[in-house]
C-alpha atoms as a PDB file:
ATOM      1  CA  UNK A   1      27.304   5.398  23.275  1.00  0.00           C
ATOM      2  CA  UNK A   2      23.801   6.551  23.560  1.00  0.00           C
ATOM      3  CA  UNK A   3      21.257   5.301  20.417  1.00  0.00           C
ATOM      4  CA  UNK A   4      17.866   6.089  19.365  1.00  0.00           C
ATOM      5  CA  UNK A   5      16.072   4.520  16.299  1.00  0.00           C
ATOM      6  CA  UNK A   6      13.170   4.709  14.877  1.00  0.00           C
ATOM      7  CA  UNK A   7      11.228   3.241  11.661  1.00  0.00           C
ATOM      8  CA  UNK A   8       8.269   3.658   9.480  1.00  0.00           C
ATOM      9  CA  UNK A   9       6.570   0.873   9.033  1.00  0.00           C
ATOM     10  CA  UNK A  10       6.965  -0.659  12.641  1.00  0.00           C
ATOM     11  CA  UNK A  11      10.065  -3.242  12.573  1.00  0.00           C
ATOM     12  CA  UNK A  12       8.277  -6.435  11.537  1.00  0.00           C
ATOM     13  CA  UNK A  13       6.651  -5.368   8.677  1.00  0.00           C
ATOM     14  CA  UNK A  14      10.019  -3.374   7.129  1.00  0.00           C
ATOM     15  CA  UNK A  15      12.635  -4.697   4.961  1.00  0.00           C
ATOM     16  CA  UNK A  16      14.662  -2.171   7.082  1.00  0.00           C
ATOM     17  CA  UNK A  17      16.442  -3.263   9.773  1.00  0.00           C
ATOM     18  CA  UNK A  18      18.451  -1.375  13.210  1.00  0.00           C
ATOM     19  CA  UNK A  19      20.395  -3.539  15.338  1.00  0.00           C
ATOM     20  CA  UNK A  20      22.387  -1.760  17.789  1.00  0.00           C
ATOM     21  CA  UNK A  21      25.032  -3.118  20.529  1.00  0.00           C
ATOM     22  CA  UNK A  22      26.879  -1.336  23.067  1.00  0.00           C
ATOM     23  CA  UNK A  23      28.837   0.087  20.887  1.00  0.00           C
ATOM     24  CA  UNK A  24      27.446  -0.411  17.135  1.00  0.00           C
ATOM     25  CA  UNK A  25      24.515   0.660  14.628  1.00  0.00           C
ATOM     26  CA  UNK A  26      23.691  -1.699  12.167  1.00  0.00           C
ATOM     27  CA  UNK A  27      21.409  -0.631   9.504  1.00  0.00           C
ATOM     28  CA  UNK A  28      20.054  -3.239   6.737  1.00  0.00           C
ATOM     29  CA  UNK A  29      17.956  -2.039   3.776  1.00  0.00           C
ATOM     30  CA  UNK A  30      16.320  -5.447   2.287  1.00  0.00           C
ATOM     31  CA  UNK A  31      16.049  -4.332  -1.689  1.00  0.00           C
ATOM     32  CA  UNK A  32      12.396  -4.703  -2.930  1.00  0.00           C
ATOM     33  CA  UNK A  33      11.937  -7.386  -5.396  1.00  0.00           C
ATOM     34  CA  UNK A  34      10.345  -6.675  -8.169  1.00  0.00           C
ATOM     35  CA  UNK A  35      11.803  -9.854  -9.946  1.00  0.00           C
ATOM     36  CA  UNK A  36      11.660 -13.337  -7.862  1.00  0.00           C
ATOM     37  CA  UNK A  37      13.584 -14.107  -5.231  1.00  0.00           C
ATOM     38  CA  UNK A  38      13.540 -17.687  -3.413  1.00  0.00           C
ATOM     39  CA  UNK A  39      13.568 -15.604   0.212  1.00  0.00           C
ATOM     40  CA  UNK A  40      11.533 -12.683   0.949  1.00  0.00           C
ATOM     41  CA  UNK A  41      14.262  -9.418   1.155  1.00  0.00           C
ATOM     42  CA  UNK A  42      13.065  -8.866   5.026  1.00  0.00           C
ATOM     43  CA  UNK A  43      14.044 -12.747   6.489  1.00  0.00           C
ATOM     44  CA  UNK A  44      17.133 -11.990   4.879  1.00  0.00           C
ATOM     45  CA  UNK A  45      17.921  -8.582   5.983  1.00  0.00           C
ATOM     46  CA  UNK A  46      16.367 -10.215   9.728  1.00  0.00           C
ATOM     47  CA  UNK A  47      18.867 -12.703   9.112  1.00  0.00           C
ATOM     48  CA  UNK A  48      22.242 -10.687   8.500  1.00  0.00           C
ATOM     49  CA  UNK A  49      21.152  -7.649  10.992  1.00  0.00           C
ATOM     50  CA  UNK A  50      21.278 -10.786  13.488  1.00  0.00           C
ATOM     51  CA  UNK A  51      24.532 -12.274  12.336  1.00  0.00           C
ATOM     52  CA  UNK A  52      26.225  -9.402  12.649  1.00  0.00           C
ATOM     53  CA  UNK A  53      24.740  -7.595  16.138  1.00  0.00           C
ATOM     54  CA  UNK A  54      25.779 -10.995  17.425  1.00  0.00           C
ATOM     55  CA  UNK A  55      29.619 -11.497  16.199  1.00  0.00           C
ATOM     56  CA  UNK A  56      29.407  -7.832  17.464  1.00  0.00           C
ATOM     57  CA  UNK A  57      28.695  -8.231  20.350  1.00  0.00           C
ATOM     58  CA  UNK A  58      30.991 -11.167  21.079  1.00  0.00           C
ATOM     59  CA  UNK A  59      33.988  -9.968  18.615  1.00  0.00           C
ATOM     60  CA  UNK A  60      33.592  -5.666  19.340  1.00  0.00           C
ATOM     61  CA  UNK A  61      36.820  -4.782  18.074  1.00  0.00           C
ATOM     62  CA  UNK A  62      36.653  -7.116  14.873  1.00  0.00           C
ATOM     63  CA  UNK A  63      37.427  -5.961  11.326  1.00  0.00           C
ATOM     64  CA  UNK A  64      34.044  -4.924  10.165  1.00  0.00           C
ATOM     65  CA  UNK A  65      34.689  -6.132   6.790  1.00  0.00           C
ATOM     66  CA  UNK A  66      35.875  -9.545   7.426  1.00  0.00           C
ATOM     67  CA  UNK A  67      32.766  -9.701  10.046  1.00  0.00           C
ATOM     68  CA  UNK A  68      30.556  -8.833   7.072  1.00  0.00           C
ATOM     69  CA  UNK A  69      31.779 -11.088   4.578  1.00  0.00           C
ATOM     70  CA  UNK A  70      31.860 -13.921   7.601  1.00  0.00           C
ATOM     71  CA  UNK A  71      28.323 -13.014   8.051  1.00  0.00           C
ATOM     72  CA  UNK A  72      27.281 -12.918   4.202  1.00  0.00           C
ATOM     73  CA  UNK A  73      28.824 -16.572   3.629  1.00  0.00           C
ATOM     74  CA  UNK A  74      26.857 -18.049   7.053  1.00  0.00           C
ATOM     75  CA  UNK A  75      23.545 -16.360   5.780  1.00  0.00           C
ATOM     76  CA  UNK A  76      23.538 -17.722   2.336  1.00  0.00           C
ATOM     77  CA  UNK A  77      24.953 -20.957   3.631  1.00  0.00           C
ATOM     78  CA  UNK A  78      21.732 -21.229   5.977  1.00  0.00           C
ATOM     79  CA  UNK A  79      18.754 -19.673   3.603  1.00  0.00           C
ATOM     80  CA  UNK A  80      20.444 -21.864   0.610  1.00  0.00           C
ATOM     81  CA  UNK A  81      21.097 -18.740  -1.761  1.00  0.00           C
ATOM     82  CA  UNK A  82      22.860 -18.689  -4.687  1.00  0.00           C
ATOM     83  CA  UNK A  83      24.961 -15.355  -6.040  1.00  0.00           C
ATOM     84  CA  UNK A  84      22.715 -13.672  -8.995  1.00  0.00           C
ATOM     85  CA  UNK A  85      19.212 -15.541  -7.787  1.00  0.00           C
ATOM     86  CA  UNK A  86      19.084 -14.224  -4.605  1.00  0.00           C
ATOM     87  CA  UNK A  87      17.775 -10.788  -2.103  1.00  0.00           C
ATOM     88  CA  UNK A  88      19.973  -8.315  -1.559  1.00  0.00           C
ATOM     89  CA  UNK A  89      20.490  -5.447   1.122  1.00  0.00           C
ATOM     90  CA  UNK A  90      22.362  -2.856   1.729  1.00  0.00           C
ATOM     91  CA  UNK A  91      24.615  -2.838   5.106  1.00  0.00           C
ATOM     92  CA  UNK A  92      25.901   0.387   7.207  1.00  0.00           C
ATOM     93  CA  UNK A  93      27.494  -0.595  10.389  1.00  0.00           C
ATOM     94  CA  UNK A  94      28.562   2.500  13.132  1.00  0.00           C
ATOM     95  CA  UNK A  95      31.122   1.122  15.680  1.00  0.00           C
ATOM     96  CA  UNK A  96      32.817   3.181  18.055  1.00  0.00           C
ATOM     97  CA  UNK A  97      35.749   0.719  19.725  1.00  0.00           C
ATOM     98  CA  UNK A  98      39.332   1.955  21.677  1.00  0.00           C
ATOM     99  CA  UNK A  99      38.833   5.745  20.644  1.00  0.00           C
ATOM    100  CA  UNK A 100      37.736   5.201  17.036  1.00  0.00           C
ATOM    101  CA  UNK A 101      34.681   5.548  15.443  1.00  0.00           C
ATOM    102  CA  UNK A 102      34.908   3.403  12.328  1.00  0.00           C
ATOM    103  CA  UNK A 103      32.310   3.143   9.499  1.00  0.00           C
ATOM    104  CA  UNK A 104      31.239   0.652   6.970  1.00  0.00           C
ATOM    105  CA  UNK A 105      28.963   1.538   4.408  1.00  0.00           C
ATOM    106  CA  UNK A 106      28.023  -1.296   1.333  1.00  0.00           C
ATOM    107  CA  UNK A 107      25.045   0.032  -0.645  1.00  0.00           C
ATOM    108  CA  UNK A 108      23.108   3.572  -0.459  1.00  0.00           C
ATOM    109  CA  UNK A 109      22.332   4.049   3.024  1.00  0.00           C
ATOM    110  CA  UNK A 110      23.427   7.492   4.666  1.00  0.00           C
ATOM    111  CA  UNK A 111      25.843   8.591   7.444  1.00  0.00           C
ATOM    112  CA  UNK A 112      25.909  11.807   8.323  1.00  0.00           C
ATOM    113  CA  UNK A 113      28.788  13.064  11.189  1.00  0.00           C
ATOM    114  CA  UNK A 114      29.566  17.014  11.786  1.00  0.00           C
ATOM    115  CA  UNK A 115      31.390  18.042   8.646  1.00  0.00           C
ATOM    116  CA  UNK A 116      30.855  14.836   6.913  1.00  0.00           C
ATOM    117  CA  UNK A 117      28.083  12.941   4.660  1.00  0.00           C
ATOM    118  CA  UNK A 118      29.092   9.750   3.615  1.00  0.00           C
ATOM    119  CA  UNK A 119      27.169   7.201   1.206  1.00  0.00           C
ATOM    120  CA  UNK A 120      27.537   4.495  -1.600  1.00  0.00           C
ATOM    121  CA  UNK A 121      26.950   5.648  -5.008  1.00  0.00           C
ATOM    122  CA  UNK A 122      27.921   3.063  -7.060  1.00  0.00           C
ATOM    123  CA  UNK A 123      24.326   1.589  -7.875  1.00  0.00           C
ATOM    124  CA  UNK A 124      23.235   5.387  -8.971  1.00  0.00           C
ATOM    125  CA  UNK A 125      25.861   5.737 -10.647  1.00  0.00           C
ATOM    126  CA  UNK A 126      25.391   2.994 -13.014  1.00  0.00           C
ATOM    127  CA  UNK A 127      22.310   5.288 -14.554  1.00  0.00           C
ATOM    128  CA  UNK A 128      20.737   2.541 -16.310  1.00  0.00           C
ATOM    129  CA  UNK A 129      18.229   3.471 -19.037  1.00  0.00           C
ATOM    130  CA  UNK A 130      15.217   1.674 -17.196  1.00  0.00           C
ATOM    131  CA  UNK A 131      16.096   3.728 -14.299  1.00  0.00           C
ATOM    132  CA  UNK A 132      15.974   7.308 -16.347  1.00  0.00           C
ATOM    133  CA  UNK A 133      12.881   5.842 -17.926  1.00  0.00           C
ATOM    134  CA  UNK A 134      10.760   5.248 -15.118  1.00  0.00           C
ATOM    135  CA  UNK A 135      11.091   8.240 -13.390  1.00  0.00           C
ATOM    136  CA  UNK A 136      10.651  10.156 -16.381  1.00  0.00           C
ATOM    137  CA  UNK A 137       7.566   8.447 -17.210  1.00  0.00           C
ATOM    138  CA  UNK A 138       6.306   9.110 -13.497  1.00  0.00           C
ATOM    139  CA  UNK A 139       7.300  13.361 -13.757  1.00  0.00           C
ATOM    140  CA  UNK A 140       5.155  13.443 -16.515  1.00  0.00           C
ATOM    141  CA  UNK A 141       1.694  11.765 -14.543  1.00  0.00           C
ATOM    142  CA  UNK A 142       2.075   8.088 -15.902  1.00  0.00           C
ATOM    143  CA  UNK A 143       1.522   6.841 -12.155  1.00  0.00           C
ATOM    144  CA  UNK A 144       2.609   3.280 -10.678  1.00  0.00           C
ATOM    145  CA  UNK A 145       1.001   1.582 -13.289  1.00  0.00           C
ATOM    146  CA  UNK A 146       1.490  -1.400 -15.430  1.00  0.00           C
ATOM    147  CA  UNK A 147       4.063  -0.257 -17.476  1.00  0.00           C
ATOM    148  CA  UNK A 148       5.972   0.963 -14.440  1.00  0.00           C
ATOM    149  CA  UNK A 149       6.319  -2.139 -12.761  1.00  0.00           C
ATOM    150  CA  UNK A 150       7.172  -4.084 -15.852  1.00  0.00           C
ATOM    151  CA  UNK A 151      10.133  -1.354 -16.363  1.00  0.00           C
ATOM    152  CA  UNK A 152      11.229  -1.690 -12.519  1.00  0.00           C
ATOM    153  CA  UNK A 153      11.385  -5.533 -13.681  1.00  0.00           C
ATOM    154  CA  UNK A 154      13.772  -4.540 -16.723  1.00  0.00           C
ATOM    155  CA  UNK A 155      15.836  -2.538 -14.625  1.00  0.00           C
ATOM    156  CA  UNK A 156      16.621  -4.814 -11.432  1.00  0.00           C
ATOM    157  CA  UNK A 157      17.252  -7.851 -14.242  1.00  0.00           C
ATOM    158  CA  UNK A 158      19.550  -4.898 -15.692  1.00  0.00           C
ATOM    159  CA  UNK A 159      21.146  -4.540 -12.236  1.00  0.00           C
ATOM    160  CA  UNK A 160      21.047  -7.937 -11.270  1.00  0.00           C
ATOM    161  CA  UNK A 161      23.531  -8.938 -14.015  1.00  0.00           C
ATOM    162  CA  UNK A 162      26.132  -5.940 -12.528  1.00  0.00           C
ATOM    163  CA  UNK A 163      25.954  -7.104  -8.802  1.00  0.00           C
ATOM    164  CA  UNK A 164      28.909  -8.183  -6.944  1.00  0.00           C
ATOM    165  CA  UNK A 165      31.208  -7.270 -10.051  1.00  0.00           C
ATOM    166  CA  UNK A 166      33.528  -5.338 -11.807  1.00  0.00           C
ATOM    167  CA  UNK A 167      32.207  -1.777 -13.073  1.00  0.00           C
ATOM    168  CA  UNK A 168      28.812  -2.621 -11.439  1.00  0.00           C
ATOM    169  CA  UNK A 169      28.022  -1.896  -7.916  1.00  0.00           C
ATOM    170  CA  UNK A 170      28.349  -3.945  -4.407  1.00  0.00           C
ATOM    171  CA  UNK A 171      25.900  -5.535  -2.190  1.00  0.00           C
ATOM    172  CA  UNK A 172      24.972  -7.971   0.532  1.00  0.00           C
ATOM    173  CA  UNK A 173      23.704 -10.592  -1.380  1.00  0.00           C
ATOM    174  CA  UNK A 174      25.342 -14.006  -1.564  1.00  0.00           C
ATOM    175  CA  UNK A 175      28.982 -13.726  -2.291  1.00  0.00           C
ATOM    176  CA  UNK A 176      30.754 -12.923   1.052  1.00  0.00           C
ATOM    177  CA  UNK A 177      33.408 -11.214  -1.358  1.00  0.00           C
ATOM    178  CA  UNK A 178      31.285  -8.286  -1.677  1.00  0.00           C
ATOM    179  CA  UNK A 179      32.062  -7.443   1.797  1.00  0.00           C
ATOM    180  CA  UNK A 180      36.159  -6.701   0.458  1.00  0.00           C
ATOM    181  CA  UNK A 181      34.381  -3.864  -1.574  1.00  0.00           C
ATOM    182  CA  UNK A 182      32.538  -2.281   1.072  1.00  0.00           C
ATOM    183  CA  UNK A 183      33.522   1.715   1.592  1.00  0.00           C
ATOM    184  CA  UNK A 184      35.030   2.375   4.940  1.00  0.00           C
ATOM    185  CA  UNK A 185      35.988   5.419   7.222  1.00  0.00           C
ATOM    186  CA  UNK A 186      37.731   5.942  10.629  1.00  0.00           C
ATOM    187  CA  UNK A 187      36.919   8.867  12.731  1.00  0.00           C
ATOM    188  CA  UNK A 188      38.515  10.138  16.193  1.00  0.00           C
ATOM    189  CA  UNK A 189      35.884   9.295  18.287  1.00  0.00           C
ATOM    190  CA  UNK A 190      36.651  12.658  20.289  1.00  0.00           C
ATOM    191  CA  UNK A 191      35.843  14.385  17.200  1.00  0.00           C
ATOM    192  CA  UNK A 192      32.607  13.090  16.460  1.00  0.00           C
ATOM    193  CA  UNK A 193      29.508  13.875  19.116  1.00  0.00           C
ATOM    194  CA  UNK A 194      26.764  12.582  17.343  1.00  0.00           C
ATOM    195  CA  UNK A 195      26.384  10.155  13.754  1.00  0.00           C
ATOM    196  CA  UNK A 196      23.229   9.916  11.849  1.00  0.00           C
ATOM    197  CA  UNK A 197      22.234   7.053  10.301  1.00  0.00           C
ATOM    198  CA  UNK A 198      19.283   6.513   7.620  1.00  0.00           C
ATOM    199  CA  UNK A 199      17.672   4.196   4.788  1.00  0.00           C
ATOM    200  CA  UNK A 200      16.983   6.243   1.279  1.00  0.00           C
ATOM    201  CA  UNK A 201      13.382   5.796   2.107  1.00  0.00           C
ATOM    202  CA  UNK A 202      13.952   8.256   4.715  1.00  0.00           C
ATOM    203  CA  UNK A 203      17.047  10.705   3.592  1.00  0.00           C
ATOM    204  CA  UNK A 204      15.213  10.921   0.263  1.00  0.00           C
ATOM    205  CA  UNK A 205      11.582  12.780   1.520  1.00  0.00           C
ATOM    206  CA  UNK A 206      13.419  14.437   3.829  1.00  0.00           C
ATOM    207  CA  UNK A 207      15.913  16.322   1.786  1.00  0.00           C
ATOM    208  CA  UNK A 208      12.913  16.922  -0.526  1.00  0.00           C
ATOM    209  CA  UNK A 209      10.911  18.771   2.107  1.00  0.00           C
ATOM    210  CA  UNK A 210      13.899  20.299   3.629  1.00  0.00           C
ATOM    211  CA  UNK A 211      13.584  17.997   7.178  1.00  0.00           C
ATOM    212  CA  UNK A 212      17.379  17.076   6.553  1.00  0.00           C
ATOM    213  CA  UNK A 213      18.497  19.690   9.168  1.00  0.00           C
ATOM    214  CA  UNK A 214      21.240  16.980  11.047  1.00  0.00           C
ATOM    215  CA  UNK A 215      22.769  18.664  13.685  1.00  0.00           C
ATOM    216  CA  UNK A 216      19.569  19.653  15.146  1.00  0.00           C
ATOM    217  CA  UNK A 217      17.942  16.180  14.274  1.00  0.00           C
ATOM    218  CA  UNK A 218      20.817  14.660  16.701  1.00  0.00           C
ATOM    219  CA  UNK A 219      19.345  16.055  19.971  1.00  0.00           C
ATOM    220  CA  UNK A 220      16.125  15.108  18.926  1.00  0.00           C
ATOM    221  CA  UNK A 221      14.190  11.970  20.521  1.00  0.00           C
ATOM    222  CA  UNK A 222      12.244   8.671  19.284  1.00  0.00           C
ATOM    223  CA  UNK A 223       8.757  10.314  18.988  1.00  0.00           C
ATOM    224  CA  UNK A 224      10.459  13.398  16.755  1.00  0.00           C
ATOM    225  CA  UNK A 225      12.678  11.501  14.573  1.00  0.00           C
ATOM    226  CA  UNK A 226       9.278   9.109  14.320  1.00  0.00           C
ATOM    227  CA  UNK A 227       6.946  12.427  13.630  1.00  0.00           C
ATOM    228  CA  UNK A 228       9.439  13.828  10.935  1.00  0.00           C
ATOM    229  CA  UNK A 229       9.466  10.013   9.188  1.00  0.00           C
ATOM    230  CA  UNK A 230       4.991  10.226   9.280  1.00  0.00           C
ATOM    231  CA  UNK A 231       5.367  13.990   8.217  1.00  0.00           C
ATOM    232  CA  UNK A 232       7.244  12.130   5.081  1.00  0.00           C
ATOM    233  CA  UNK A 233       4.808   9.627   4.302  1.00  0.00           C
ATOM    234  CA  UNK A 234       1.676  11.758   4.650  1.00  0.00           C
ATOM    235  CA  UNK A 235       3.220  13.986   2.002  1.00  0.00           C
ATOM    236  CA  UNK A 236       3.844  10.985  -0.604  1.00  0.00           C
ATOM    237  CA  UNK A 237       0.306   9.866   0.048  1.00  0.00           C
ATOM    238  CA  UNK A 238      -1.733  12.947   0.333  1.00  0.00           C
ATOM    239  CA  UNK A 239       0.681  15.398  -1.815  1.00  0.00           C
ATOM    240  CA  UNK A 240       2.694  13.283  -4.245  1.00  0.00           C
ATOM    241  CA  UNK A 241       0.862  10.123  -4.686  1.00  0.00           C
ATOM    242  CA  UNK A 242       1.484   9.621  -8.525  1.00  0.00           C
ATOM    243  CA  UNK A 243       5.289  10.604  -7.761  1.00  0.00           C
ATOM    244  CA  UNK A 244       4.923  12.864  -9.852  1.00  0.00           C
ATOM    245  CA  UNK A 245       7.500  15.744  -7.598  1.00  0.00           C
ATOM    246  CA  UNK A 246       9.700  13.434  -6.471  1.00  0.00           C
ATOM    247  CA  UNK A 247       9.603  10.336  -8.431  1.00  0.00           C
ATOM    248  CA  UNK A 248      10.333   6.883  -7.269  1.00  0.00           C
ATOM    249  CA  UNK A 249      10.197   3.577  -7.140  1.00  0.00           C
ATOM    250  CA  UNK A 250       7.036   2.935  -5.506  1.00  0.00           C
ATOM    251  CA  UNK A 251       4.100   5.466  -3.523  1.00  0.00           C
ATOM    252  CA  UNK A 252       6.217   4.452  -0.264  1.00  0.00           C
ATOM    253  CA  UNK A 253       9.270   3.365   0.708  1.00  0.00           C
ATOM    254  CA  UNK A 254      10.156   1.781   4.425  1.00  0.00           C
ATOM    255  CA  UNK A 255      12.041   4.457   6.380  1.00  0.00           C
ATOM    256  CA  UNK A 256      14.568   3.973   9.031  1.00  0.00           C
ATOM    257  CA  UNK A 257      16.967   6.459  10.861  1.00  0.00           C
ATOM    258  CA  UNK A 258      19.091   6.202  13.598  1.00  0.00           C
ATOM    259  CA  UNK A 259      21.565   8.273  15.782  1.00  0.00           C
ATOM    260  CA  UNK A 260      24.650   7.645  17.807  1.00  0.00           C
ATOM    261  CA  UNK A 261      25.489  10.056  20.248  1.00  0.00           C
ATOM    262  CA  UNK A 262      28.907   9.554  21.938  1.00  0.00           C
ATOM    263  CA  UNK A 263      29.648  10.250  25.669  1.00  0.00           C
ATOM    264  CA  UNK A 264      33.067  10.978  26.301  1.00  0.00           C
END
C-alpha cells in the first residue's frame, strides 16, 4: 500500500489527525469546542490517532471495532474523561489485510473508493434547530458574530445530550461502546486501486468549488492534494469570508485528505 497525506493547517496546529501504517489510514477529526471541555479536542485526537496506529501496527489483522473501542477506554482512562463532559472526534480507519480492504467509519469523515462514497450521517441527520438557525442566519450576511457563537454553544449542548445514544449519533468520545456502533465495509482488495480519505473541512469546499474530481485526485501527489486544500481556504477567506455561499461553522475549518493506493 502506497499513502500520501496532506493537511491544512500543518499537523501540530490541527485537530485533524493521519496516522498511517503499512497497511492502514487513520483519520481523526478532533470536534471544535465551542462549550468546555477539560482536554483540548487536538491532545485527544493526538492521543487516539496514536493508540490506534500502534495496536495497528502490532495487532494488523485485528477487528477494527474492538481495536477502537480498546483504544477509546485506554484514552479516557489516561486523560481522566468522563462520557458527556468530554472532546470528541470522529475516527475513519482504511486497512487493507489478507486480500481485504476493510473500512471503519464513526462520525462524518469521507471515503471515497471507485463506485463507492461512504460516510456517517447520523449527526446531520439529527437537524437540530440551532443547526438550521445558524446557517440561516449566516446566508443572509449576519457573519461569525456574537450571536453565532452563542447559537453554536446551544447547539453542541443540544448534541452533547444525544452522543453515544439511542436515536442520536456516535462518536469517539469516552464510552468505548461507541466503537460497537461504528459503520463498517469490506472490499476485495483486487477491486479497489485507490481509496480517498478526507475531514469535512476539506470534502466540504471542495465539492462547493467543484475540486471533488476523485479518480483523478488519486494519481495526484502531496504538493497537489496540498495546492487544491490552499485553493479552498483562499476562497473562504478572500471570497466567502462572512459564509455567506457556503455557510458554516466557523471562517475555516482544518482540512485533511489522504489516499491509499494499492499495489497488487
Amino acid at each position: 500500500m502506497d499513502t500520501v497525506t496532506c493537511q491544512l493547517p500543518a499537523i501540530h496546529a490541527s485537530d485533524d489527525k493521519i496516522a498511517t501504517t503499512d497497511n492502514a489510514v487513520i483519520m481523526l477529526d478532533g470536534a471544535s469546542a465551542f462549550v468546555p471541555v477539560p482536554v483540548a479536542p487536538a491532545v485527544y485526537a493526538d492521543e487516539l490517532a496514536t493508540r490506534l496506529t500502534r495496536e495497528l501496527v502490532r495487532t494488523p489483522g485485528d477487528d477494527l471495532v474492538e481495536l477502537l473501542a480498546a483504544a477509546i477506554h485506554d484514552v479516557a482512562g489516561r486523560l481522566d474523561l468522563r462520557p458527556g463532559r468530554s472532546p470528541s472526534s470522529t475516527v475513519t480507519i482504511l486497512r487493507a489485510h489478507d486480500g481485504w480492504l476493510d473500512v471503519l467509519l464513526l462520525g462524518d469523515n469521507l471515503v471515497v473508493l471507485p463506485g463507492a462514497t461512504l460516510t456517517d450521517p447520523r449527526l446531520s441527520q439529527l437537524d437540530l434547530e440551532p443547526g438550521r438557525r445558524y446557517r440561516k442566519r449566516l446566508a443572509h450576511g449576519t457573519g461569525f458574530d456574537e450571536t453565532h457563537r452563542s447559537i453554536l454553544r446551544e447547539l453542541q449542548t443540544q448534541q452533547a445530550a444525544r452522543r453515544n445514544r439511542a436515536g442520536g449519533y456516535w462518536i469517539a468520545e469516552a464510552d468505548p461502546a461507541a466503537a460497537c456502533h461504528a459503520l463498517t465495509r469490506r472490499f476485495r482488495l483486487d477491486d479497489v486501486p485507490w481509496a480517498g480519505l478526507a475531514t469535512d473541512g476539506a470534502y466540504k469546499p471542495m465539492r462547493h468549488l467543484g475540486l471533488d474530481d476523485w479518480p483523478r485526485l488519486a494519481s495526484c501527489d502531496a504538493a497537489v492534494l496540498q495546492r487544491i486544500l490552499r485553493r479552498c481556504e483562499n476562497w473562504e477567506a478572500r471570497r466567502d469570508p462572512a459564509a455567506i455561499e457556503l455557510p458554516r461553522a466557523k471562517r475555516h475549518d482544518d482540512k485533511s485528505i489522504a489516499f491509499a493506493r494499492f499495489i497488487n
